[in-house]
Protein backbone atom coordinates (compact mmCIF):
# COMPACT_ATOMS: atom_id res chain seq x y z
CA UNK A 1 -8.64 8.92 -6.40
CA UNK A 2 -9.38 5.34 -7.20
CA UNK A 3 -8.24 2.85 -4.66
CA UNK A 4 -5.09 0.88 -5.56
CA UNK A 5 -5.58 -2.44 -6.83
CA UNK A 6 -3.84 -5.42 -4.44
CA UNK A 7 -5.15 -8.80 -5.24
CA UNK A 8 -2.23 -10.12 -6.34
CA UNK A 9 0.10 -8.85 -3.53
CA UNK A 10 -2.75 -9.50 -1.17
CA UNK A 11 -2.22 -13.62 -2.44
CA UNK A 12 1.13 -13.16 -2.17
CA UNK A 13 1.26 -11.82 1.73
CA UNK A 14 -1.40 -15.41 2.16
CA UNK A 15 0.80 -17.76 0.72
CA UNK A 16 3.61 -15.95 2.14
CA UNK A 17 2.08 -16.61 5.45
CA UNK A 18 0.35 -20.45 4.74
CA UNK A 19 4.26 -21.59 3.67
CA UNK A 20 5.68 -19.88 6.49
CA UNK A 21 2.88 -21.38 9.18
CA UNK A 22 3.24 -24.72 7.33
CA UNK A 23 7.08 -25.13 7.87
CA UNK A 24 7.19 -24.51 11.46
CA UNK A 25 8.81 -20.83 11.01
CA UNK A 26 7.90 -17.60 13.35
CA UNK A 27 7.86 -14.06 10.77
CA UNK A 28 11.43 -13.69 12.40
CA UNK A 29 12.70 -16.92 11.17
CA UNK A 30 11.49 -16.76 8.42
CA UNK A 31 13.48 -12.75 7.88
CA UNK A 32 16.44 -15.27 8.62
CA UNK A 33 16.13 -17.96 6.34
CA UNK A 34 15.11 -15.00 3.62
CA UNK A 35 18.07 -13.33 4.73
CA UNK A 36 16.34 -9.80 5.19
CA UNK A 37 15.47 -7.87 8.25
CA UNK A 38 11.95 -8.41 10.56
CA UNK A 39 11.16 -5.05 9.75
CA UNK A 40 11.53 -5.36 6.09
CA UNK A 41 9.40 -8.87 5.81
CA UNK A 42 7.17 -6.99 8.37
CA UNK A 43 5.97 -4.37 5.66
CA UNK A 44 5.37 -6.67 3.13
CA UNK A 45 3.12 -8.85 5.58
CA UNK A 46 1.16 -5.89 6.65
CA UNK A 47 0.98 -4.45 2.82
CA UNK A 48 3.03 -1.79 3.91
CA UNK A 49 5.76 -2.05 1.39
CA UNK A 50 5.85 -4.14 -2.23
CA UNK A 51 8.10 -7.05 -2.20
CA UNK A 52 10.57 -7.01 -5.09
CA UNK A 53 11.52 -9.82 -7.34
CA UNK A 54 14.47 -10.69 -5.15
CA UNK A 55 12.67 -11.06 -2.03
CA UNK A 56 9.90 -13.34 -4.10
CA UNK A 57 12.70 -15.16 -5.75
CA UNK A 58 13.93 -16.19 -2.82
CA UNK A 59 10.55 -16.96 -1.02
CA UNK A 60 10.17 -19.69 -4.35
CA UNK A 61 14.15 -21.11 -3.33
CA UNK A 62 13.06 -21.20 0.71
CA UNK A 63 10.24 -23.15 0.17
CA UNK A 64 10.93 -25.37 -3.02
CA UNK A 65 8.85 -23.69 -5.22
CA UNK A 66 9.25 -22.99 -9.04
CA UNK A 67 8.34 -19.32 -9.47
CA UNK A 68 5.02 -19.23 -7.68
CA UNK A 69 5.76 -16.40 -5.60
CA UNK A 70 7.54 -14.51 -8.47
CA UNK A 71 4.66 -14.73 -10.60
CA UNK A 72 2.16 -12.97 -7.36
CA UNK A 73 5.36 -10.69 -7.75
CA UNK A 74 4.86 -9.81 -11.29
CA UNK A 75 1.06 -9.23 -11.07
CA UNK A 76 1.04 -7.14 -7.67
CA UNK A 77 3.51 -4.80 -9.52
CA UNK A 78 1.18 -4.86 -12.39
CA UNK A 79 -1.31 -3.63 -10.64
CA UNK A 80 -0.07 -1.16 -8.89
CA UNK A 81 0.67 0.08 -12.10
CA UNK A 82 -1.94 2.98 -13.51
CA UNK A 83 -4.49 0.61 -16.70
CA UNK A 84 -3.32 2.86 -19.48
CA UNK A 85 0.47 2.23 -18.57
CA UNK A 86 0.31 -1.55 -17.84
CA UNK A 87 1.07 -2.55 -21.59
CA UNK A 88 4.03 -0.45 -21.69
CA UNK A 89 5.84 -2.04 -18.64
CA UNK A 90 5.34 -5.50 -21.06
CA UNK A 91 6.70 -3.75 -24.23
CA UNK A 92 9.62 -2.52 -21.72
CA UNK A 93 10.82 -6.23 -20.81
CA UNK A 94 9.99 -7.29 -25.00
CA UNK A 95 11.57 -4.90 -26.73
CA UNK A 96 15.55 -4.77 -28.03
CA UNK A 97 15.18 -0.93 -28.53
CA UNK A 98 13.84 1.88 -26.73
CA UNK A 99 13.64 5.45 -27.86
CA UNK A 100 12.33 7.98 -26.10
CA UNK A 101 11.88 11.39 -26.05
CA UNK A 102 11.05 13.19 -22.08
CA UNK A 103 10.09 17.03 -21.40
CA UNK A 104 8.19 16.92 -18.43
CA UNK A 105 10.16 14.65 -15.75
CA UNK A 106 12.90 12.44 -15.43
CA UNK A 107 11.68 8.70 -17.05
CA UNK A 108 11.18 6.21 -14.73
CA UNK A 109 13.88 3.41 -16.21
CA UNK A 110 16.28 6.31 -14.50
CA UNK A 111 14.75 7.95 -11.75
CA UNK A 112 15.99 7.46 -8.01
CA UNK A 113 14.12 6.12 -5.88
CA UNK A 114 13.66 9.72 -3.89
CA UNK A 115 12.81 10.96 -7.05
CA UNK A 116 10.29 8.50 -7.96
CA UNK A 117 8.80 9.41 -4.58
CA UNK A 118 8.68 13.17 -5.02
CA UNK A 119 7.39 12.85 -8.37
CA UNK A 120 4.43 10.82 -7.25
CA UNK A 121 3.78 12.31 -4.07
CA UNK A 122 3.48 15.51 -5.68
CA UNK A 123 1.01 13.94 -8.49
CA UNK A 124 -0.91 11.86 -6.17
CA UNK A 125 -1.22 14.19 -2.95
CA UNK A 126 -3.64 12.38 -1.69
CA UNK A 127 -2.40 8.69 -1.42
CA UNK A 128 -2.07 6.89 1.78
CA UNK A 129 1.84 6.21 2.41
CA UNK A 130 1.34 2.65 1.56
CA UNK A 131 0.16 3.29 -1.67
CA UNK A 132 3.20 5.50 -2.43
CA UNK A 133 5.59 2.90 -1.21
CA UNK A 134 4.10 0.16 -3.82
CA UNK A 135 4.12 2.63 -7.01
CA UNK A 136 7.96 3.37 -5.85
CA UNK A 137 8.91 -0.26 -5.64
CA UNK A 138 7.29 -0.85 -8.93
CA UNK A 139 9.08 1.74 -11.14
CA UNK A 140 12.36 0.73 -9.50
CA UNK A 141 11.42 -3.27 -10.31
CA UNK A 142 10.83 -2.11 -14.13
CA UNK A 143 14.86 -0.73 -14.12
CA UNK A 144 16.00 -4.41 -14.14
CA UNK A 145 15.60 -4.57 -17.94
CA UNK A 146 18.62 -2.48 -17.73
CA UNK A 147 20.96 -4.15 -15.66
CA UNK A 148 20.20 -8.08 -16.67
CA UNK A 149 21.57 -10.60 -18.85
CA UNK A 150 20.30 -8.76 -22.35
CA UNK A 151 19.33 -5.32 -22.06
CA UNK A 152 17.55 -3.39 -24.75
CA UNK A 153 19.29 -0.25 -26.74
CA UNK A 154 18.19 2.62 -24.20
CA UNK A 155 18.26 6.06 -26.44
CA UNK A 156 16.61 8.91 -24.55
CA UNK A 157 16.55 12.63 -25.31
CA UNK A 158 15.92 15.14 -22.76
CA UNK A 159 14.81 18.26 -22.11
CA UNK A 160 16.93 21.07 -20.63
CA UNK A 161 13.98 22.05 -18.47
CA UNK A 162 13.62 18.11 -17.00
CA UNK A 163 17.27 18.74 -15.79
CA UNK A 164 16.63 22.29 -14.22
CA UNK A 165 13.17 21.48 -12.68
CA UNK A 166 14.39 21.16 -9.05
CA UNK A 167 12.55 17.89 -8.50
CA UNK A 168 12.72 17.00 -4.33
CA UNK A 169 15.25 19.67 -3.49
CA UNK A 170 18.80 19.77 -4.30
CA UNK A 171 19.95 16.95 -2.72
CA UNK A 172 17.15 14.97 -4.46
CA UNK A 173 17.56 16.15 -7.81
CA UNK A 174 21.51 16.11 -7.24
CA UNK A 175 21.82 12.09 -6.80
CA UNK A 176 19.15 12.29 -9.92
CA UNK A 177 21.67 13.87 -12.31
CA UNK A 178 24.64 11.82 -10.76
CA UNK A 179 22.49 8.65 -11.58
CA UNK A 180 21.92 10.13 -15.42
CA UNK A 181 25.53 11.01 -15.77
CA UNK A 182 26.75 7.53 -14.40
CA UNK A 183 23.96 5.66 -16.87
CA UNK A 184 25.13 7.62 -19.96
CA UNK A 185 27.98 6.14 -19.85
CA UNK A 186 27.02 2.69 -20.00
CA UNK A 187 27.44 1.00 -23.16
CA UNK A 188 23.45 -0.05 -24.23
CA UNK A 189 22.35 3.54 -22.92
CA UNK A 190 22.38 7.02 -24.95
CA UNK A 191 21.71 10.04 -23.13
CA UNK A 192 21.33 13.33 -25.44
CA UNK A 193 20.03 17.18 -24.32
CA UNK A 194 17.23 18.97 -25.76
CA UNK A 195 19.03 22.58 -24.44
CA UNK A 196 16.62 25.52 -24.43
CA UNK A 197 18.45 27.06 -26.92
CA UNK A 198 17.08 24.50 -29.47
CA UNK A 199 14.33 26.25 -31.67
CA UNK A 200 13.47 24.43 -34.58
CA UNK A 201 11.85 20.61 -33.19
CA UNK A 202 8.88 19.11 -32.70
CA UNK A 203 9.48 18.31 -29.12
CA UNK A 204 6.47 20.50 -28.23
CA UNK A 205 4.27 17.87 -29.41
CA UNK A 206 4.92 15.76 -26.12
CA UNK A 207 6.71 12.94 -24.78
CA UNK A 208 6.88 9.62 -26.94
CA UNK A 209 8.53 6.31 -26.79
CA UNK A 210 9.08 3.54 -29.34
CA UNK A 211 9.81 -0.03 -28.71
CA UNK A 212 11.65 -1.90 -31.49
CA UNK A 213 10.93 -6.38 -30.95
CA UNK A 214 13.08 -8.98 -32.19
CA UNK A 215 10.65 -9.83 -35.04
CA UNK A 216 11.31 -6.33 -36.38
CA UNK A 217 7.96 -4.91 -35.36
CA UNK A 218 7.08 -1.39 -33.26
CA UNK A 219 5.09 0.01 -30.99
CA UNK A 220 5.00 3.54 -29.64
CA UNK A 221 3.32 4.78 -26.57
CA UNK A 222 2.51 9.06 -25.66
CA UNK A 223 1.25 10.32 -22.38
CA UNK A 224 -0.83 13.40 -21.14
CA UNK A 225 -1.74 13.59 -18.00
CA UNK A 226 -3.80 11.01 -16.79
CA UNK A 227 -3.80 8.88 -19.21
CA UNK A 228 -1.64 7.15 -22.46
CA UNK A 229 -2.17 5.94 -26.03
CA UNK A 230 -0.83 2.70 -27.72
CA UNK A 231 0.43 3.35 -31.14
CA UNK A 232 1.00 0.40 -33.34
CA UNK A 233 -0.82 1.57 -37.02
CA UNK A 234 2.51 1.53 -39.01
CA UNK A 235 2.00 5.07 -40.52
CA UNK A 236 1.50 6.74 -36.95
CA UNK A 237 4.31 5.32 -35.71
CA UNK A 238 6.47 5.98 -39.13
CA UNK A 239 5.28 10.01 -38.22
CA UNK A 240 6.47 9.20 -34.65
CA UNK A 241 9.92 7.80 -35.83
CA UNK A 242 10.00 10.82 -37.73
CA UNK A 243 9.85 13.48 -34.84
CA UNK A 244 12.10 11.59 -32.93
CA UNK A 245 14.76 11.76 -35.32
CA UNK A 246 14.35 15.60 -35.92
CA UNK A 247 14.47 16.03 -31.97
CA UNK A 248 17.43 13.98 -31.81
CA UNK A 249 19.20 15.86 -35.01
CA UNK A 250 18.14 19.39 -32.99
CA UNK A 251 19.49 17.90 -29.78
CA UNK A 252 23.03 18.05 -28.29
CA UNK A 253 25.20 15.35 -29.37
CA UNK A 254 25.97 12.72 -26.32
CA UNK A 255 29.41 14.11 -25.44
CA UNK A 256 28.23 17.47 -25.34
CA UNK A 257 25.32 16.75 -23.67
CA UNK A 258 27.13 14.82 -21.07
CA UNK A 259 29.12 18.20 -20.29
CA UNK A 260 25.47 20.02 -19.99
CA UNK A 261 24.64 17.77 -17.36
CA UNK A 262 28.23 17.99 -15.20
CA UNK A 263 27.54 21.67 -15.62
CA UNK A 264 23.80 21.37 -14.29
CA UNK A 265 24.85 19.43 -11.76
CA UNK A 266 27.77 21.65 -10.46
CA UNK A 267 25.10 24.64 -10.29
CA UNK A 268 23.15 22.60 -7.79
CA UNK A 269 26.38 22.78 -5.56
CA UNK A 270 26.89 26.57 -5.71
């Protein structure tokens, strides 16, 4: 497995280090002023664990700066991202509508973070612990477009199986289905079921997303394993848009599929 990039979070643990040095503060003091715990400001000086855009926010308040650490922030999680995913992270934090369409796992804007682990653990066996921790923290960073000022239109259609697939053991893959439960109901956010007894969709075909900008313009992105394409010729992504809305017609309307998911959830339980 190819090493995991850290230039940028390597930069960030220096300057991190030459402010802190340069204003008189000890690692603990400066946990203090940051208002997080030694252990936590520990891991991100030893590259154990990613910083998030809080912590770097508030390293650029601490020492006066405007957004220098934030930026390190933004390319570290960049790069811990895999080359053929990096541009969809951007079209994430661009776009005013996503659609999406998931049968293999969870998507990331709603995993847990225990899920996020398990699912890349289990893909990535071989990984130090370090390197797990950073690809965590990023897919947890890319949620914010979710929860700030303007969030974009979040319409997702799952698969049955993505619910059933017992993902990290029941206790995991419980907090997973409370979290998709609790986000359905949020007013920017559509959650609908794909249920096995569907038979007539092109979900076979794969997973697919499409990002809708403000200037009216789309992009789509599929996945395989191990790598992604970029769709952006206006026909492909017309074909796309197509699919999509013959999944969503075959899928279970969002009330109904809301009760699927209480009802998945309360077999965990039993």
């Amino acid at each position: 497995m190819p090493p995991v990039k850290t230039h940028a979070f390597a930069t960030f643990v220096t300057q991190l280090t030459k402010y802190r040095e340069s204003n008189g503060l000890s690692q603990a003091q400066l946990a203090n002023r940051l208002g997080y715990s030694p252990s936590l400001v520990s891991y991100v000086v030893s590259m154990t664990k990613m910083p998030t855009l809080a912590f770097a926010e508030k390293c650029d308040e601490l020492f006066g700066l405007q957004g220098t650490f934030a930026a390190l922030h933004d390319l570290a999680s960049r790069e811990t991202l895999p080359s053929y995913f990096a541009p969809v992270a951007e079209f994430e934090g661009q776009a005013v509508r996503v659609h999406e369409y998931e049968l293999r796992a969870v998507p990331g804007l709603l995993q847990t973070e225990d899920y996020a682990r398990a699912v890349i653990r289990a893909g990535q066996p071989r990984q130090t612990e370090a390197e797990l921790e950073r690809k965590v923290t990023a897919r947890m960073e890319r949620q914010s477009i979710l929860t700030g000022d303007s969030p974009p239109h979040y319409w997702t259609v799952l698969h049955e199986g993505v619910l059933r697939q017992n993902v990290g053991g029941p206790a995991v893959m419980g907090a997973q289905l409370d979290k998709i439960i609790e986000a359905a109901g949020s007013p920017h956010l559509i959650v609908q079921v794909l249920p096995f007894a569907a038979t007539v969709h092109p979900g076979t075909d794969g997973p697919v997303t499409i990002f809708d900008f403000d200037d009216g313009k789309s992009s789509a992105y599929s996945e395989c394993k191990g790598g992604g394409r970029i769709v952006e010729a206006h026909e492909e992504i017309a074909e796309l848009v197509t699919s999509l809305s013959l999944i969503r017609v075959a899928a279970l309307p969002p009330d109904e599929s809301r009760t699927l998911l209480r009802q998945i959830r309360q077999e965990i339980n039993r």
